[in-house]
Protein backbone atom coordinates (compact mmCIF):
# COMPACT_ATOMS: atom_id res chain seq x y z
CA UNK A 1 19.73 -5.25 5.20
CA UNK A 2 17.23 -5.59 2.29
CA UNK A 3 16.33 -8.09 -0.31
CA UNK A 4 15.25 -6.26 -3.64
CA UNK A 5 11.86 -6.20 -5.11
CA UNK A 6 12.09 -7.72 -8.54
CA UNK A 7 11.21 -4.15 -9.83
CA UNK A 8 14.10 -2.77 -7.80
CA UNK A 9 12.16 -0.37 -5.74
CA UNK A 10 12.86 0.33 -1.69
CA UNK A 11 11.25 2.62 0.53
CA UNK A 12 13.70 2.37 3.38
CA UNK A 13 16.51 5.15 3.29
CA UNK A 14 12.79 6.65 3.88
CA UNK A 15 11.47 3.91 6.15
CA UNK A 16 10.38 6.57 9.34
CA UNK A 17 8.53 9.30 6.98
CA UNK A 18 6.67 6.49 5.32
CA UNK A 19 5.55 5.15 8.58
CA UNK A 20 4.80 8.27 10.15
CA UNK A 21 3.12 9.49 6.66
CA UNK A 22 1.17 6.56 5.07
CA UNK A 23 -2.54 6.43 5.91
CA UNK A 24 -4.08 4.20 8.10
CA UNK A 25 -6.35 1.90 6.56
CA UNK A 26 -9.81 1.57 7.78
CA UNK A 27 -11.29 -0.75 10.53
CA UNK A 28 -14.11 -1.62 8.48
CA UNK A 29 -11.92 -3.16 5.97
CA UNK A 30 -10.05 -5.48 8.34
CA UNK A 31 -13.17 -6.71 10.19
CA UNK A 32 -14.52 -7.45 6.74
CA UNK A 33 -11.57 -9.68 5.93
CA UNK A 34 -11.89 -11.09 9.13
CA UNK A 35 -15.50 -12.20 8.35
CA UNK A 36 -14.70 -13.21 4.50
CA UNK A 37 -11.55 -15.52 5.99
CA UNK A 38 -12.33 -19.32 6.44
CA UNK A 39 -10.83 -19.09 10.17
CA UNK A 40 -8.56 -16.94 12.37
CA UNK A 41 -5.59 -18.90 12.92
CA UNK A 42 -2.75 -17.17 10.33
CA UNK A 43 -2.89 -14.37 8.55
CA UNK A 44 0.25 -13.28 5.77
CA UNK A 45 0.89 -9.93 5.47
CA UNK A 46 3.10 -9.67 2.73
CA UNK A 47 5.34 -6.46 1.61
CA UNK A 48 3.80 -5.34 5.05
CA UNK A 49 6.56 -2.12 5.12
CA UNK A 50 6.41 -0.69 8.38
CA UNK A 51 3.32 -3.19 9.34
CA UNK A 52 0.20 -1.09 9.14
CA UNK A 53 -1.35 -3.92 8.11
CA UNK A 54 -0.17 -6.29 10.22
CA UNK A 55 -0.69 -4.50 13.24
CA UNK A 56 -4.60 -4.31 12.48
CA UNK A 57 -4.32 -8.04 11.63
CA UNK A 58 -3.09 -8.86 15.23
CA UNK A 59 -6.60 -7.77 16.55
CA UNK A 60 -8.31 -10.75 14.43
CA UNK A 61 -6.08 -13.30 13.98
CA UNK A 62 -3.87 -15.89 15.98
CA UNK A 63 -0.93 -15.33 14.25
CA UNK A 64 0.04 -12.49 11.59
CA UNK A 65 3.40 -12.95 9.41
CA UNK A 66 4.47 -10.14 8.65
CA UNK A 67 7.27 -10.18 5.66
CA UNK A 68 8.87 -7.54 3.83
CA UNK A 69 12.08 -7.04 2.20
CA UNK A 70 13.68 -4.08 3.61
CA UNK A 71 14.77 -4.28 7.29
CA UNK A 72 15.18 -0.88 7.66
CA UNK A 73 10.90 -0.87 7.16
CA UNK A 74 10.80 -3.84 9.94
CA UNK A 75 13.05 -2.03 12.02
CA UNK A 76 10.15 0.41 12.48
CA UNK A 77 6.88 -1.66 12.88
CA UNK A 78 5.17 -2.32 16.32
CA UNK A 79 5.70 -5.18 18.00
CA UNK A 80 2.73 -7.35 18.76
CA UNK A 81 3.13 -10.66 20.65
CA UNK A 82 1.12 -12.19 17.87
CA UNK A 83 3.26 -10.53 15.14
CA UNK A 84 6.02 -12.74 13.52
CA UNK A 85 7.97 -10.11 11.22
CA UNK A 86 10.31 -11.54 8.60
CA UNK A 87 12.98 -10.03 6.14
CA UNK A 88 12.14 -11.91 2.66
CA UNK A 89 10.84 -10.87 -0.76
CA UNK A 90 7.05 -11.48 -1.94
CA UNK A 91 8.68 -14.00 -4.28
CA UNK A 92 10.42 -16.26 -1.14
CA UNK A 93 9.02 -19.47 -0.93
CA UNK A 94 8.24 -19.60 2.83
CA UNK A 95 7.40 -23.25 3.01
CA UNK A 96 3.74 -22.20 4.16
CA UNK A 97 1.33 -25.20 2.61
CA UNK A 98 -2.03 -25.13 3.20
CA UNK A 99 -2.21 -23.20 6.14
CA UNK A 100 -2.96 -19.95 5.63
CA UNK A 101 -5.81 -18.02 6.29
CA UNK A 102 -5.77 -14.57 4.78
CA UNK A 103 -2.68 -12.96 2.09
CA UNK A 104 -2.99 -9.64 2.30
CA UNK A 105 -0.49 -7.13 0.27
CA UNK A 106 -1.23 -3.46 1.39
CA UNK A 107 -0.27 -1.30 -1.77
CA UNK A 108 2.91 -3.27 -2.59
CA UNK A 109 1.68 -6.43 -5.05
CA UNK A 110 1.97 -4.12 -7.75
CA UNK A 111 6.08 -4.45 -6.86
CA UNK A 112 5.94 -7.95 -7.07
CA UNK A 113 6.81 -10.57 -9.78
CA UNK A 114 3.58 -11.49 -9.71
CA UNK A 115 3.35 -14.84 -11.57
CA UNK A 116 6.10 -16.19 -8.91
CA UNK A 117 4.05 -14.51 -6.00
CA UNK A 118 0.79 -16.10 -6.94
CA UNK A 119 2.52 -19.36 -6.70
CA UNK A 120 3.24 -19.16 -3.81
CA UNK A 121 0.26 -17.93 -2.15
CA UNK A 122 -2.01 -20.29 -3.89
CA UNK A 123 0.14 -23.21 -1.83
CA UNK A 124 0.10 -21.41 1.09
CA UNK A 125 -3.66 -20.86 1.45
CA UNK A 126 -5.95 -23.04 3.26
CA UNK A 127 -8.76 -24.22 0.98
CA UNK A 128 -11.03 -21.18 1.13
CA UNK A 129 -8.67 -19.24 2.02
CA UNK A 130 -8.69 -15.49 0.90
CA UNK A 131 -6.25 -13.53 -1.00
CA UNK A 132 -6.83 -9.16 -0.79
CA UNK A 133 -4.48 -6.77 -2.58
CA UNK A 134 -5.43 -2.97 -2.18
CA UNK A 135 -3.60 0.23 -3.06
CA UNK A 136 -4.84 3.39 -3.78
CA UNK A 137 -4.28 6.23 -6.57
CA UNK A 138 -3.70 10.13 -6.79
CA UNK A 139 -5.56 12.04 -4.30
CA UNK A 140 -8.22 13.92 -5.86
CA UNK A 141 -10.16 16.37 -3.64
CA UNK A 142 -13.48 18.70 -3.88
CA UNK A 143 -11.25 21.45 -5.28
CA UNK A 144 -11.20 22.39 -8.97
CA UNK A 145 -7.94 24.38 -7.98
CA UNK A 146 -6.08 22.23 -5.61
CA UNK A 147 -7.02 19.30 -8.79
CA UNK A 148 -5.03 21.41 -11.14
CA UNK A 149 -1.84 21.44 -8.96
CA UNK A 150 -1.96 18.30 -8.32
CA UNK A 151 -2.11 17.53 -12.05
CA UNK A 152 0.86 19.36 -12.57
CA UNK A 153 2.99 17.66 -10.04
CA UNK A 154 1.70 14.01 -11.44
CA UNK A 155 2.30 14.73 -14.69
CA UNK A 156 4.01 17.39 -15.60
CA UNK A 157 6.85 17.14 -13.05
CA UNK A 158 7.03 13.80 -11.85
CA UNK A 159 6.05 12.12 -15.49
CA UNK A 160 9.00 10.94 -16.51
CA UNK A 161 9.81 9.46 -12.86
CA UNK A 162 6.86 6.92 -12.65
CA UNK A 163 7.52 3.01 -13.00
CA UNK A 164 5.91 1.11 -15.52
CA UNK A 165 3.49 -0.33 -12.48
CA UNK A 166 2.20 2.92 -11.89
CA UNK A 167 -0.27 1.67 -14.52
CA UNK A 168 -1.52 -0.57 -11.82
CA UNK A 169 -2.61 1.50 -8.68
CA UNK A 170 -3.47 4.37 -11.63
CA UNK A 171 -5.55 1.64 -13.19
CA UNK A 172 -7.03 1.15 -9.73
CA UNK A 173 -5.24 -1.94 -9.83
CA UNK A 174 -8.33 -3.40 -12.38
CA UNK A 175 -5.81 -4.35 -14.82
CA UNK A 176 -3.67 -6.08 -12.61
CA UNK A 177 -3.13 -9.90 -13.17
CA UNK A 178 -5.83 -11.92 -10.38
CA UNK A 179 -5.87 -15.71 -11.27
CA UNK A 180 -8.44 -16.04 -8.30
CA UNK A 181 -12.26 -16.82 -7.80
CA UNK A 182 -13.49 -12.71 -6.95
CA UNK A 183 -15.07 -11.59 -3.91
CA UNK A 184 -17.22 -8.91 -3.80
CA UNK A 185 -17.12 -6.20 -1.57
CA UNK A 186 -18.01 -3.28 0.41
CA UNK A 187 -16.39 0.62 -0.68
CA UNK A 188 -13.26 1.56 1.43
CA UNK A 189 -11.45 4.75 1.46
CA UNK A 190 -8.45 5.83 3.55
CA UNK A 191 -7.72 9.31 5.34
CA UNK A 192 -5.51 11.59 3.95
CA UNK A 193 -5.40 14.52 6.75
CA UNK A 194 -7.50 17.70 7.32
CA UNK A 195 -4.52 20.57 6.84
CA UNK A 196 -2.27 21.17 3.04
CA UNK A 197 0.85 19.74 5.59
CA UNK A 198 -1.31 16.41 5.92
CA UNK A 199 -1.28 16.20 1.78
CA UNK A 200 1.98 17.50 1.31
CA UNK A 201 3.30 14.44 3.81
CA UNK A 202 0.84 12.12 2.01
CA UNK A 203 2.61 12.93 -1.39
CA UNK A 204 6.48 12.55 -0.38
CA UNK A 205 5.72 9.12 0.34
CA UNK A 206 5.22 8.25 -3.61
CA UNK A 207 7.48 6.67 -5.60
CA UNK A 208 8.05 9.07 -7.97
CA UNK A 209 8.91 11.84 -5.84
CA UNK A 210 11.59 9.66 -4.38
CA UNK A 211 13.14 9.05 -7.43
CA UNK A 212 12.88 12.45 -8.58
CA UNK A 213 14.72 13.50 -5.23
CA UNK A 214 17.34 10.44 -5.99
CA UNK A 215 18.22 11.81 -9.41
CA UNK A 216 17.59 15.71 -9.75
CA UNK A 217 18.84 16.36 -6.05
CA UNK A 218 15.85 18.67 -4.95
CA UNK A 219 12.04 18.52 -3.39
CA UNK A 220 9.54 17.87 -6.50
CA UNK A 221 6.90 19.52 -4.08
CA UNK A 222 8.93 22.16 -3.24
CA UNK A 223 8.16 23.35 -6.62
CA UNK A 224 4.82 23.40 -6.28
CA UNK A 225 4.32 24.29 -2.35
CA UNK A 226 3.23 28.15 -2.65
CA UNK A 227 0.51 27.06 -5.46
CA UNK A 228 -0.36 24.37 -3.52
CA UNK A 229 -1.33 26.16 -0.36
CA UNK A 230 -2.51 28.95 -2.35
CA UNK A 231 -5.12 26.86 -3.63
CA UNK A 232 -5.97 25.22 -0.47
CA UNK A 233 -6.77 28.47 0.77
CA UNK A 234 -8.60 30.46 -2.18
CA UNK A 235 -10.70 26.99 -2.75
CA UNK A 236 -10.77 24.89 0.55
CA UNK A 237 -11.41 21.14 0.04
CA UNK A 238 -13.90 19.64 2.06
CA UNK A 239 -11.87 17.82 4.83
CA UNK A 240 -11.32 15.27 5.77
CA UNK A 241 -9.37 14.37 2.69
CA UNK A 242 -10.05 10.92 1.73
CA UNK A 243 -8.97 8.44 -0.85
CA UNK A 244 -10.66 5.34 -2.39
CA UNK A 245 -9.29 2.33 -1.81
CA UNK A 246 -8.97 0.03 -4.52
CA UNK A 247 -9.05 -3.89 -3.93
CA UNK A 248 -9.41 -7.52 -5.49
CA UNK A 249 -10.28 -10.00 -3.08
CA UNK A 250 -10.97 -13.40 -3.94
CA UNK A 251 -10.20 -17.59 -3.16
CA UNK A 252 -8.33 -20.03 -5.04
CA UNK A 253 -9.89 -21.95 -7.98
């Protein structure tokens, strides 16, 4: 079962490669939300996919719900005894007032109807409480050659096949709507992999190549695979590959 993102988008006819794909997100990020948070009791980890997020939530906080609107994603997060996952949109009114902690949306707010979602979370947050959205944009790496290919498959082959959000995470999320007080905070940045198969992986799990897969029937990095590795090995990136993680953070007005 799945209740549609406003947008339309859902990752779960690919649910197990994105959980076995997606980066993990760094400790240091979620023991500084644990610090910037009023108190531990709930945390809401919303559009939490296959609960990355959530899981490194548990170690902090009381409670973590965990929502998302794709079962099939649910279906494969960990279970935690402190982990309450829940089938419902970003835009579901949960009848949370006042009570939680820490929102967090882990590269999905840019799916959301986000006027509706902010609604919501500002009722649901304790006074204090903090809000964090984070994503992340095209890997870059250390190599002028590997950069090129990469360019091509962003833009010259999966153009057309970007949503209009892509503006956001490409925007590193900057120009994305944040009606909250900012918070200032430490650099992050996620780990990609240390072989071409960890970047390759790393890329299927973006939007565009699904829908380029949905409607032309064939691998978008199949195209460029032998240029791909061919560049990794004339011009080896310095490894581990990394990406910067781009976040607001901040507290109700």
């Amino acid at each position: 079962m799945q209740v549609r993102h406003p947008i339309g988008m859902s990752f779960g006819q690919d649910a197990g490669e994105y959980f076995s794909y997606r980066p993990q997100y760094p400790r240091a990020l979620f023991a500084w939300l644990n610090e910037a948070a009023p108190a531990r009791d709930l945390a809401w980890d919303c559009g939490t996919g296959s609960g990355q997020s959530a899981v490194a939530l548990a170690e902090y906080f009381n409670q973590v719900l965990a929502t998302d609107p794709d079962q099939r994603q649910l279906d494969m997060a960990p279970v935690k005894p402190n982990i309450r996952y829940a089938l419902a949109a970003a835009e579901t009114d949960l009848g949370l007032r006042g009570e939680v902690d820490l929102i967090t949306c882990a590269c999905s707010a840019h799916w959301f109807d986000l006027s509706r979602f902010y609604a919501i979370a500002i009722r649901s947050l304790k006074p204090r409480g903090v809000i964090a959205v984070w994503t992340y944009d095209w890997p870059w790496t250390s190599s002028t050659s590997l950069n090129v290919v990469m360019q091509k498959l962003k833009c010259e082959i999966l153009g057309p096949f970007w949503g209009e959000n892509s503006a956001y995470y490409f925007g590193r999320y900057e120009n994305l709507p944040f009606p909250f007080i900012e918070i200032d905070h430490p650099p992050f940045h996620v780990p990609i992999g240390e072989k071409a198969d960890d970047l390759q992986k790393f890329l299927s799990t973006w939007s565009a190549v699904k829908k380029f897969r949905l409607e032309q029937g064939k691998d978008p990095l199949s195209i460029v695979d032998g240029e791909l590795r061919k560049a990794w090995a004339t011009e080896p990136p310095t490894l581990p590959l990394m990406a910067p993680l781009h976040m607001r953070a901040g507290r109700c007005s």
